[in-house]
PDB file of N, CA and C in Angstrom:
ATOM      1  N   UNK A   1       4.604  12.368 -12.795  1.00  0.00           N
ATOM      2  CA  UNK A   1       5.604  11.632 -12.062  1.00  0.00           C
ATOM      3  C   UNK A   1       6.565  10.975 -13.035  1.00  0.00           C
ATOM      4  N   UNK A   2       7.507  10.710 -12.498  1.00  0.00           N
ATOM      5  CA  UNK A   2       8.767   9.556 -13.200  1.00  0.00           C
ATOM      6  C   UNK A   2       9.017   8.679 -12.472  1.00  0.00           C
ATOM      7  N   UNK A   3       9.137   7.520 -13.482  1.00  0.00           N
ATOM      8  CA  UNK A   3       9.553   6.238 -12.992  1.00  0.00           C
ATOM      9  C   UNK A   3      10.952   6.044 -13.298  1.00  0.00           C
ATOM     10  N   UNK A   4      11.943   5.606 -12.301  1.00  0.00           N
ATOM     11  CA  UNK A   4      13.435   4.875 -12.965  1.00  0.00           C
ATOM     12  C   UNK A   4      13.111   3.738 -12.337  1.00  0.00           C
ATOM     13  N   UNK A   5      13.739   2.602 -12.713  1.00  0.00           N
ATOM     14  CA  UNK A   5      14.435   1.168 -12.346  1.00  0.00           C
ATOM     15  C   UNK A   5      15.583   0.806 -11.973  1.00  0.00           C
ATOM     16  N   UNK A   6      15.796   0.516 -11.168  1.00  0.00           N
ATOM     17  CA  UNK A   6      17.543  -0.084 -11.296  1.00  0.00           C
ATOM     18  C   UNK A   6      17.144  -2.010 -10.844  1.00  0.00           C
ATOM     19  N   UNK A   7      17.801  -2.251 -11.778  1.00  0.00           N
ATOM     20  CA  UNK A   7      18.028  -3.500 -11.356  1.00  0.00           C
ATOM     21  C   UNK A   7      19.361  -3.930 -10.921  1.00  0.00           C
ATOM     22  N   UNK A   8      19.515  -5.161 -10.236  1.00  0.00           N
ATOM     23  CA  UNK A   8      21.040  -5.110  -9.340  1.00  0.00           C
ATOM     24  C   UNK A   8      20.911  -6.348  -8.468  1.00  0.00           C
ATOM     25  N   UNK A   9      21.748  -6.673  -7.460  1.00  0.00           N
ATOM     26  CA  UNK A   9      21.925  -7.767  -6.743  1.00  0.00           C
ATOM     27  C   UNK A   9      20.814  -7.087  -5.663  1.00  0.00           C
ATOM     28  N   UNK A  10      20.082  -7.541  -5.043  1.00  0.00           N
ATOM     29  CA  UNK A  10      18.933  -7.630  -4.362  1.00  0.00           C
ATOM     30  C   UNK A  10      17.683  -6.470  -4.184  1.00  0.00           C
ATOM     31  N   UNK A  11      17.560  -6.571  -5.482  1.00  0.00           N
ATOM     32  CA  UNK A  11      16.435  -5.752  -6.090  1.00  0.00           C
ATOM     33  C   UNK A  11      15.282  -6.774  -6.053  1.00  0.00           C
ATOM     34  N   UNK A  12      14.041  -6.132  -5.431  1.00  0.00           N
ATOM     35  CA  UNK A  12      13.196  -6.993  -5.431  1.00  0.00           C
ATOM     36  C   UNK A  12      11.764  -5.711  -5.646  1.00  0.00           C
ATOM     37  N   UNK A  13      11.554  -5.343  -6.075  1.00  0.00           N
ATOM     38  CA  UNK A  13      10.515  -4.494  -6.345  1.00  0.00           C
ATOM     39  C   UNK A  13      10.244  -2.954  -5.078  1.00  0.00           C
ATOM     40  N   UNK A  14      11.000  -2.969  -4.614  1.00  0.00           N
ATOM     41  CA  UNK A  14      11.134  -2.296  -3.168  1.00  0.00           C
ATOM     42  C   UNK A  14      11.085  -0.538  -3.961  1.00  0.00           C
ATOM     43  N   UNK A  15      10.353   0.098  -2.812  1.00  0.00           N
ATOM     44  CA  UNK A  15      10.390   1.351  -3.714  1.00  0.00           C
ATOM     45  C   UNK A  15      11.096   2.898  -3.074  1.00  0.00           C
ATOM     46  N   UNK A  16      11.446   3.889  -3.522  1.00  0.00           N
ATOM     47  CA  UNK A  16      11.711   5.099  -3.442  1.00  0.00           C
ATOM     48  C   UNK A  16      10.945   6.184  -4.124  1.00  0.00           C
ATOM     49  N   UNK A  17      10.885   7.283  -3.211  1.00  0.00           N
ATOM     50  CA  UNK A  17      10.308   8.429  -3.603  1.00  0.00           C
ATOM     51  C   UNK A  17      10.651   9.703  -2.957  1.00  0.00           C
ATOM     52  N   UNK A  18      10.868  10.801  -4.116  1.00  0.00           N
ATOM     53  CA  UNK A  18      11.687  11.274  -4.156  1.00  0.00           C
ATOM     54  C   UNK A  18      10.740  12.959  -4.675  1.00  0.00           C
ATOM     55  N   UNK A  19      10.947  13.942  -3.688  1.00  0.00           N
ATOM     56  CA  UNK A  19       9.725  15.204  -4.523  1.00  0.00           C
ATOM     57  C   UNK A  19      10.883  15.891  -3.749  1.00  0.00           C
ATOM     58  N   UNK A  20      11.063  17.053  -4.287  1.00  0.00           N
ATOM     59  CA  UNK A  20      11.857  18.690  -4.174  1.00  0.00           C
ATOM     60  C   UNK A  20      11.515  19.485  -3.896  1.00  0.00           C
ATOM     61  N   UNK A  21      11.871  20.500  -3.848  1.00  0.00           N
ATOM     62  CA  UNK A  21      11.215  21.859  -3.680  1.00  0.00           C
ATOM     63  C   UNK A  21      10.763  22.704  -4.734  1.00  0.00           C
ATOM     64  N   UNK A  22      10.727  21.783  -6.046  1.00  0.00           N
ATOM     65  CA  UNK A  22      10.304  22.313  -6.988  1.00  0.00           C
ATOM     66  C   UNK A  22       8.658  21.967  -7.142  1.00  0.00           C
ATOM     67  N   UNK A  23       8.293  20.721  -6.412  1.00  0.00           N
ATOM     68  CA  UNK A  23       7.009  20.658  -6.077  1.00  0.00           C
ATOM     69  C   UNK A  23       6.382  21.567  -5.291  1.00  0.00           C
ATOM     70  N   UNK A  24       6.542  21.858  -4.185  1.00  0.00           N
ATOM     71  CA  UNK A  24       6.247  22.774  -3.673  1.00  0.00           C
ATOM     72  C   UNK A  24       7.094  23.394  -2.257  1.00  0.00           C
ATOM     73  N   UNK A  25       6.756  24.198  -2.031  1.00  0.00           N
ATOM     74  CA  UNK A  25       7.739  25.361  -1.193  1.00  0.00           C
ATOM     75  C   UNK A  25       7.594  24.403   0.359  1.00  0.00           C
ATOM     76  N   UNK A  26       6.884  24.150   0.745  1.00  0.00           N
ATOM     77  CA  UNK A  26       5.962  24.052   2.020  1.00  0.00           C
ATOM     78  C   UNK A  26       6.098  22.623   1.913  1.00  0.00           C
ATOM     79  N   UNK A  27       7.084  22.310   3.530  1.00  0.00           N
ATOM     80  CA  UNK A  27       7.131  20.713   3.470  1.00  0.00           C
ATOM     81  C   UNK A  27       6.226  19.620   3.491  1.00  0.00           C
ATOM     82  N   UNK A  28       4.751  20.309   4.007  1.00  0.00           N
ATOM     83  CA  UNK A  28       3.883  19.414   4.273  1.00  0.00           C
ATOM     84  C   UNK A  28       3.123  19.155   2.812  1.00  0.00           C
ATOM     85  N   UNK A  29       2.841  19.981   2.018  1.00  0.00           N
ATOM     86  CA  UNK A  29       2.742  19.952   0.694  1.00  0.00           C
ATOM     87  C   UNK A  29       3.669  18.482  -0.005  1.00  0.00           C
ATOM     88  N   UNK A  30       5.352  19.031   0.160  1.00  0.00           N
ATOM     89  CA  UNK A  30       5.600  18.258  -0.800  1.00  0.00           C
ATOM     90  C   UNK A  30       5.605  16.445   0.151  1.00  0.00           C
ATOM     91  N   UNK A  31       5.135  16.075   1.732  1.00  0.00           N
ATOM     92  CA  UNK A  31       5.134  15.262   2.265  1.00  0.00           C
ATOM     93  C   UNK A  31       3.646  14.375   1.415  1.00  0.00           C
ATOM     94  N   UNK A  32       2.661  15.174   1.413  1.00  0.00           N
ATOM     95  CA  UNK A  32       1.114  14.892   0.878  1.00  0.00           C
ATOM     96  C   UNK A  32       1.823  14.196  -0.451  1.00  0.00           C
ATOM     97  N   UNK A  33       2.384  14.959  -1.300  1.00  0.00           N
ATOM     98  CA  UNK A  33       2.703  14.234  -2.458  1.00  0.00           C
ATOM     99  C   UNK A  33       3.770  12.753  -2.445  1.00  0.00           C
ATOM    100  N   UNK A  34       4.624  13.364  -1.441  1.00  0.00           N
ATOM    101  CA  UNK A  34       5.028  11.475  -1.398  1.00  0.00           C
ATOM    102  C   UNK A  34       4.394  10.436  -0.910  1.00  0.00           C
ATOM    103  N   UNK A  35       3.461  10.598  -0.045  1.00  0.00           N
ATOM    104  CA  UNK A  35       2.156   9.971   0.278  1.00  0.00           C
ATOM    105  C   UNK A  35       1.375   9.406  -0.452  1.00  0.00           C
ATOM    106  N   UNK A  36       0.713  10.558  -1.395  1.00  0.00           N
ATOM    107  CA  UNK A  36      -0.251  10.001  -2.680  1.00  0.00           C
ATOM    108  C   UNK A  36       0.984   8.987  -3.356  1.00  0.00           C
ATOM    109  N   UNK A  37       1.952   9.078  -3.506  1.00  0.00           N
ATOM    110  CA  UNK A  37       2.944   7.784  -4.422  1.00  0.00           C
ATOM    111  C   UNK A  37       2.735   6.989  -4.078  1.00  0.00           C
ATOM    112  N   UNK A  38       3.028   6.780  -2.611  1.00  0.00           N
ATOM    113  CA  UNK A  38       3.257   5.856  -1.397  1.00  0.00           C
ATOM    114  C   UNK A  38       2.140   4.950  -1.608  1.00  0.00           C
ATOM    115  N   UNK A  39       1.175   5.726  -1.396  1.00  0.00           N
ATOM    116  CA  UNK A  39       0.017   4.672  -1.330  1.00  0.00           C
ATOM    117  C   UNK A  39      -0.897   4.172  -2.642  1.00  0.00           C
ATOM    118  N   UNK A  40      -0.241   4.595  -4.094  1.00  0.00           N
ATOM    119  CA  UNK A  40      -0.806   4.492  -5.147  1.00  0.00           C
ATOM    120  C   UNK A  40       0.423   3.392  -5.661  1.00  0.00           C
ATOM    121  N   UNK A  41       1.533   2.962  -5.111  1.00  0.00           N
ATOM    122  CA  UNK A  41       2.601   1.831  -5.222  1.00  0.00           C
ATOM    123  C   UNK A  41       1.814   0.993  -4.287  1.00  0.00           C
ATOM    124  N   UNK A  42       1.500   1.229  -3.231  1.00  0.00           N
ATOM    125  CA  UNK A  42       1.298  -0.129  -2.132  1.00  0.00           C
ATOM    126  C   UNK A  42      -0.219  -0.365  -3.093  1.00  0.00           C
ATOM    127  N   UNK A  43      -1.174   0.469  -3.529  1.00  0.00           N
ATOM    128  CA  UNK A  43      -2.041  -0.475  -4.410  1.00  0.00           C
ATOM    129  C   UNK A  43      -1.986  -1.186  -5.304  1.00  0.00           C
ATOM    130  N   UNK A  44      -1.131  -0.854  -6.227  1.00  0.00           N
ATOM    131  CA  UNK A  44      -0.601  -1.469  -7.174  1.00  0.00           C
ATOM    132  C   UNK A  44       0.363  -2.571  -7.524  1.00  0.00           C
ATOM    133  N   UNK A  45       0.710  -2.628  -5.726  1.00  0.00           N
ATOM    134  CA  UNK A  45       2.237  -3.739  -6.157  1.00  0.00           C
ATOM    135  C   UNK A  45       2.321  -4.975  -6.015  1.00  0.00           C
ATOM    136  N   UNK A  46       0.939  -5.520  -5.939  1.00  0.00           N
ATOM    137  CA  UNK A  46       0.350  -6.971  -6.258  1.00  0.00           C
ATOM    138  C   UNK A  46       0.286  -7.171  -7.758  1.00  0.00           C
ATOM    139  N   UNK A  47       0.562  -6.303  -8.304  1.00  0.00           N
ATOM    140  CA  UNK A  47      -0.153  -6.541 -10.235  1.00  0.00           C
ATOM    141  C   UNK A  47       1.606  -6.297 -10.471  1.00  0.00           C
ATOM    142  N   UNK A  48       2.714  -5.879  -9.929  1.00  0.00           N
ATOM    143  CA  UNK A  48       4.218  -5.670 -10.036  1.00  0.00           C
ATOM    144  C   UNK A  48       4.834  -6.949 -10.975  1.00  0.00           C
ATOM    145  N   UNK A  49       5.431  -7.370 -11.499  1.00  0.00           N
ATOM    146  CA  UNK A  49       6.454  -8.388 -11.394  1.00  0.00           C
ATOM    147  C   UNK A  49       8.060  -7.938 -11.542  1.00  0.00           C
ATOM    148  N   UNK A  50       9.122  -8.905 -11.509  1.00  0.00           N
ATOM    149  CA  UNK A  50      10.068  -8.374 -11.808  1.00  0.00           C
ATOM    150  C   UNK A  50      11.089  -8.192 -10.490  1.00  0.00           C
ATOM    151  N   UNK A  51      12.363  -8.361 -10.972  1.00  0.00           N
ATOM    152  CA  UNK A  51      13.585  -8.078 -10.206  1.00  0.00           C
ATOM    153  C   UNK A  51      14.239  -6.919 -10.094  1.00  0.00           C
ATOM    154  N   UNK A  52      13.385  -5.834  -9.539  1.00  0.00           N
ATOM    155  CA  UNK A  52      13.629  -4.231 -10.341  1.00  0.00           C
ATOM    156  C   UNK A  52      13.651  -3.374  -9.018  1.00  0.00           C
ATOM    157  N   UNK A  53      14.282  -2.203  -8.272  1.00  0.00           N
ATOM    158  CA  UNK A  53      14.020  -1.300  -7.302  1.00  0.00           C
ATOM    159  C   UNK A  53      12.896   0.095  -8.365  1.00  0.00           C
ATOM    160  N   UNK A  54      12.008   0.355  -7.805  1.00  0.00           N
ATOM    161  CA  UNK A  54      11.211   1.475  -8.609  1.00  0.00           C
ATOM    162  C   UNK A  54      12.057   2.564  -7.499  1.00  0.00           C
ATOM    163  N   UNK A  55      12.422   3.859  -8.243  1.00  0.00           N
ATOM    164  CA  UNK A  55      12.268   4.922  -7.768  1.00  0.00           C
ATOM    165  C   UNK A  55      11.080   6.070  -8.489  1.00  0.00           C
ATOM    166  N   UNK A  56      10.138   6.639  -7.902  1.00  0.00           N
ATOM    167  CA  UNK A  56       9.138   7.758  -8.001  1.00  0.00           C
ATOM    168  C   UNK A  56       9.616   8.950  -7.805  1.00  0.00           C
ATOM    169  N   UNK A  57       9.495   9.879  -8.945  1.00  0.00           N
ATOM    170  CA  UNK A  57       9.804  11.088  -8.808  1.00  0.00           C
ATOM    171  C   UNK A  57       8.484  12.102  -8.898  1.00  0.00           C
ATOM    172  N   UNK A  58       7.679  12.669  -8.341  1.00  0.00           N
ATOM    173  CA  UNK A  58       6.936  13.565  -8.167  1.00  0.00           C
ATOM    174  C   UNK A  58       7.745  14.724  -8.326  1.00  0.00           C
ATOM    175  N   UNK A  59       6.247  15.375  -9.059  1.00  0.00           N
ATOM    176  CA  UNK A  59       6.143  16.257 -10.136  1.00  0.00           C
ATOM    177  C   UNK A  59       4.765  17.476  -9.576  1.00  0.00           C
ATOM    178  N   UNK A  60       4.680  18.176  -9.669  1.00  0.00           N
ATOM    179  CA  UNK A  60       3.833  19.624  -8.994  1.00  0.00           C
ATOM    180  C   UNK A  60       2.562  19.121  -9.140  1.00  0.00           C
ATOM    181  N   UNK A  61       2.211  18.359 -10.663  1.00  0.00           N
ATOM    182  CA  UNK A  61       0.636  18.077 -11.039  1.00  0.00           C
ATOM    183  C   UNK A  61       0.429  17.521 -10.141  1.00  0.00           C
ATOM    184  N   UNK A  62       0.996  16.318  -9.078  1.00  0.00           N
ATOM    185  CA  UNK A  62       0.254  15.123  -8.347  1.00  0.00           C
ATOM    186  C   UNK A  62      -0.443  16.062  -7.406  1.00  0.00           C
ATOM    187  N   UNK A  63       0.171  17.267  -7.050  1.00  0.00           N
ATOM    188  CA  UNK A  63      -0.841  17.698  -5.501  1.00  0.00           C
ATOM    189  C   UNK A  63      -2.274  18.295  -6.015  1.00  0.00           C
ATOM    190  N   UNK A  64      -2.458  18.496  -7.359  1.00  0.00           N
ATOM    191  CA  UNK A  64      -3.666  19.003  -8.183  1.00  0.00           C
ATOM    192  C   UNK A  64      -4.424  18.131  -8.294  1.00  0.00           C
ATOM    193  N   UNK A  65      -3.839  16.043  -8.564  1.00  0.00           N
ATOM    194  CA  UNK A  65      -4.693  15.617  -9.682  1.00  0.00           C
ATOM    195  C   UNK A  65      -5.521  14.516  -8.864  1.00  0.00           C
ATOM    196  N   UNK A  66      -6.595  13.971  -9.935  1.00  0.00           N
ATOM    197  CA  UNK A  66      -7.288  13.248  -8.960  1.00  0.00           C
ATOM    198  C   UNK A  66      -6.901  12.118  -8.366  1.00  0.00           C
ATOM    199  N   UNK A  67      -7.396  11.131  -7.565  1.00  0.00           N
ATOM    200  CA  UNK A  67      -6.555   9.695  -7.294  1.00  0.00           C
ATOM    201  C   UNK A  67      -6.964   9.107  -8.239  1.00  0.00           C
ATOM    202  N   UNK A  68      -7.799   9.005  -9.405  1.00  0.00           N
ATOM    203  CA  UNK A  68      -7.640   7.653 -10.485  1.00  0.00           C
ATOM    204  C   UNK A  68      -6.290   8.369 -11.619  1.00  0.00           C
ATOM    205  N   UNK A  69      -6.180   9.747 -11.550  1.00  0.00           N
ATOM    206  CA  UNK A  69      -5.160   9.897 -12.286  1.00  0.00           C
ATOM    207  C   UNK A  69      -3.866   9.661 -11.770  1.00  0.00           C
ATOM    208  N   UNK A  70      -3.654   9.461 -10.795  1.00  0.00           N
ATOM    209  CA  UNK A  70      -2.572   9.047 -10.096  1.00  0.00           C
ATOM    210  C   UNK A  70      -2.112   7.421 -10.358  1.00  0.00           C
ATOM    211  N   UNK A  71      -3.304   7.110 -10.150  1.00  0.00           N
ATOM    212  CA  UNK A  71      -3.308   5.459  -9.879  1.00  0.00           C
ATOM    213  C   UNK A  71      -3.208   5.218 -12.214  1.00  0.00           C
ATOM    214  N   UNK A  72      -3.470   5.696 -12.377  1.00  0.00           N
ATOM    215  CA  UNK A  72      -3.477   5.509 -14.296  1.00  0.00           C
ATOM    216  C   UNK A  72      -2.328   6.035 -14.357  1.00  0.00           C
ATOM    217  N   UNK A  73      -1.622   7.348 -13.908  1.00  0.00           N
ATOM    218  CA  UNK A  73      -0.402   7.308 -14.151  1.00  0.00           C
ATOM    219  C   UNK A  73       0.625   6.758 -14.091  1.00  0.00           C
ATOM    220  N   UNK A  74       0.692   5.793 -12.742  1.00  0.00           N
ATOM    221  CA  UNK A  74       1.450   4.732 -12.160  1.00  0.00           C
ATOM    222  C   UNK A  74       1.690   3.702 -13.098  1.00  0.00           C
ATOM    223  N   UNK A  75       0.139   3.050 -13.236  1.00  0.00           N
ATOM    224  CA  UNK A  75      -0.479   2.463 -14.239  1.00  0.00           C
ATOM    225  C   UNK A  75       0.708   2.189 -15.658  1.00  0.00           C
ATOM    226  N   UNK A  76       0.253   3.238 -16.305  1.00  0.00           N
ATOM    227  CA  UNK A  76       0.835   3.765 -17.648  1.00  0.00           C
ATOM    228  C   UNK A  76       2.636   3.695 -17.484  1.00  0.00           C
ATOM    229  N   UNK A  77       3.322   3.931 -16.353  1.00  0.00           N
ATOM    230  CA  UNK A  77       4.355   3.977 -16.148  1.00  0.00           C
ATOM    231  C   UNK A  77       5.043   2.744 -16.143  1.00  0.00           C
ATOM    232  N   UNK A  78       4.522   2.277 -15.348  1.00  0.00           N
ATOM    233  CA  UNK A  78       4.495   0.648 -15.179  1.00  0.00           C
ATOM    234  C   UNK A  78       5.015  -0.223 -16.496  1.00  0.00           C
ATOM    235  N   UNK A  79       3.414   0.008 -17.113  1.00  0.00           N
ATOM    236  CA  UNK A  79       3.629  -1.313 -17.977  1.00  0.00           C
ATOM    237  C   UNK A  79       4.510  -0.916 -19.389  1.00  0.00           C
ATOM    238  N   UNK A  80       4.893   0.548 -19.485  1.00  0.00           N
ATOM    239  CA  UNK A  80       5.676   1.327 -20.041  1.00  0.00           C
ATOM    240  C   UNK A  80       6.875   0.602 -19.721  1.00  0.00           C
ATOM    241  N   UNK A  81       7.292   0.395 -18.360  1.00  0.00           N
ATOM    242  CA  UNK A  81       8.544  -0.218 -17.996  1.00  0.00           C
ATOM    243  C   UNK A  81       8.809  -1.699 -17.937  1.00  0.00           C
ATOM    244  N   UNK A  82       7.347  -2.251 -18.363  1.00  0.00           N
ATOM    245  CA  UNK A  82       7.623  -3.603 -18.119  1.00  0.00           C
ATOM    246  C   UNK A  82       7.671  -4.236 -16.796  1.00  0.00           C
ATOM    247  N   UNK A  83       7.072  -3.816 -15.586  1.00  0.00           N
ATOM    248  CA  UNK A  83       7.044  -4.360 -14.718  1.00  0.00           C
ATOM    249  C   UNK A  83       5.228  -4.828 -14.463  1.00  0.00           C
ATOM    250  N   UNK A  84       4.233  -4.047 -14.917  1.00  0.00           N
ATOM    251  CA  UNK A  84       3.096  -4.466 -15.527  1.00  0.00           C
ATOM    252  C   UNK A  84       2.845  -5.442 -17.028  1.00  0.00           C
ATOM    253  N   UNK A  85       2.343  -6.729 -16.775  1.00  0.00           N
ATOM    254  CA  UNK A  85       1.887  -7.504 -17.657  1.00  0.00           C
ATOM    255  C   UNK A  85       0.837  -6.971 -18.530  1.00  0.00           C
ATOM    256  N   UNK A  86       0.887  -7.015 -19.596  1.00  0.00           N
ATOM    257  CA  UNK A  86      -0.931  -6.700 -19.978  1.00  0.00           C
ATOM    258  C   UNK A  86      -1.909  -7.462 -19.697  1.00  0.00           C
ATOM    259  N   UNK A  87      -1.726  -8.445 -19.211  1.00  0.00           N
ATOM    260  CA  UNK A  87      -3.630  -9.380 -18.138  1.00  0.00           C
ATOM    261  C   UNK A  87      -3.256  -7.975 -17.337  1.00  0.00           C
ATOM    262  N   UNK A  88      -2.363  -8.132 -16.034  1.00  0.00           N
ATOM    263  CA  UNK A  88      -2.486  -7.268 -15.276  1.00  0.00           C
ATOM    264  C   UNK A  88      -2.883  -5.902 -15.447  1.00  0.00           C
ATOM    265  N   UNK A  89      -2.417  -5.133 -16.545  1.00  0.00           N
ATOM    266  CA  UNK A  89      -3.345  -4.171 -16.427  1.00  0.00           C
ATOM    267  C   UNK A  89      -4.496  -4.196 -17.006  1.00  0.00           C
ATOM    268  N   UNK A  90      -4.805  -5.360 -17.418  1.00  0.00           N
ATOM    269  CA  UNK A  90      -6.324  -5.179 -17.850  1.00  0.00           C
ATOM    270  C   UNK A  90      -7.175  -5.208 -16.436  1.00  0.00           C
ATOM    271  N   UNK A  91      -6.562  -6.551 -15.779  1.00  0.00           N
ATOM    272  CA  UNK A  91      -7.067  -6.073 -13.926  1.00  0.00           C
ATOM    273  C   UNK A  91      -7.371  -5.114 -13.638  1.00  0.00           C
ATOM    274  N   UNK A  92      -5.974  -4.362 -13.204  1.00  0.00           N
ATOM    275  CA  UNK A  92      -5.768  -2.733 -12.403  1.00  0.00           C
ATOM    276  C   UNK A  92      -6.981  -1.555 -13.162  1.00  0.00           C
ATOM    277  N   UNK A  93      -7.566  -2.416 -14.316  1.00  0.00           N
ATOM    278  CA  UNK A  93      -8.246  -1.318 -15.372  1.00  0.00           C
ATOM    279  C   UNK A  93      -9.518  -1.308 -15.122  1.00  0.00           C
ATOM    280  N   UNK A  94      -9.885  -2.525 -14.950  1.00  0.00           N
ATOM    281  CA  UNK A  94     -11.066  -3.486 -14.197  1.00  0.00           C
ATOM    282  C   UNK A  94     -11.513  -2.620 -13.428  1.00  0.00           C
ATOM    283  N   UNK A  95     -10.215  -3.053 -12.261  1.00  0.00           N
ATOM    284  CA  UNK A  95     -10.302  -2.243 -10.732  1.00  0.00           C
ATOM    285  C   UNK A  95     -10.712  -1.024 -10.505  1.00  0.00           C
ATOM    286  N   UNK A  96     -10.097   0.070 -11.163  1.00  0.00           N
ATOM    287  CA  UNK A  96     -10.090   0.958 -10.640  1.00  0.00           C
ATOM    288  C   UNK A  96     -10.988   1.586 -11.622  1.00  0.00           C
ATOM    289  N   UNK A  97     -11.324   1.158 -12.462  1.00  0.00           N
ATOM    290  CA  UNK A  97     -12.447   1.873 -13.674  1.00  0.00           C
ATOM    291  C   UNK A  97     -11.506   2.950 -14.407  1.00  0.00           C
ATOM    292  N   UNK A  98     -10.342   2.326 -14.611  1.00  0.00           N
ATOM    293  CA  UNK A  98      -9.629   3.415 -15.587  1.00  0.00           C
ATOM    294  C   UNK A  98      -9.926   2.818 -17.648  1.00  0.00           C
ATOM    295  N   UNK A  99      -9.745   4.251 -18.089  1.00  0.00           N
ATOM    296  CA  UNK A  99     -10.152   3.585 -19.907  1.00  0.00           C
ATOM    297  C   UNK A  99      -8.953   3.821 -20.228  1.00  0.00           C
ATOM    298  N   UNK A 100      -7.875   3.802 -19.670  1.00  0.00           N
ATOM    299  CA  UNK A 100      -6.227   3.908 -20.930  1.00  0.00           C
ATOM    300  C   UNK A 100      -5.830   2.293 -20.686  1.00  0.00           C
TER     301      UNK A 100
END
């Protein structure tokens, strides 16, 4: 997956997601994958901070991979961008029994 940011006049952590037909052919396919985002942001967006809109771009691997790799990818994206603290992901790391 990819993460962008935009920050701006009433950006508040609010999110977008965004998969093609390069994910897969078959709409319900690439629907499953905005889903797994969907709901791997709404877990995560208590550990969020920041004045930022996330947009999610899905990528072919998510309909393959498992949900802790999803949720570590997010993860990793995150605090990559600075909207994850490091306490917080030591939490989310806690939580979900991830080792990155």
């Amino acid at each position: 997956m990819i993460l962008w940011l935009r920050s701006g006049e009433g950006a508040d952590l609010r999110l977008g997601v965004i998969t093609s037909k390069k994910v897969h052919l078959r709409a319900n396919k690439r629907n499953r994958a905005r889903r797994r985002l969907r709901e791997a942001y709404r877990n995560l967006r208590p550990y969020f901070s920041g004045h930022v809109d996330i947009l999610l771009i899905g990528r072919r691997a998510i309909l393959k991979a498992e949900w802790n790799e999803v949720i570590r990818e997010l993860c990793y994206l995150a605090s990559k961008a600075g909207i994850l603290t490091p306490e917080m992901q030591k939490t989310v790391q806690e939580e979900y029994g991830l080792d990155r």
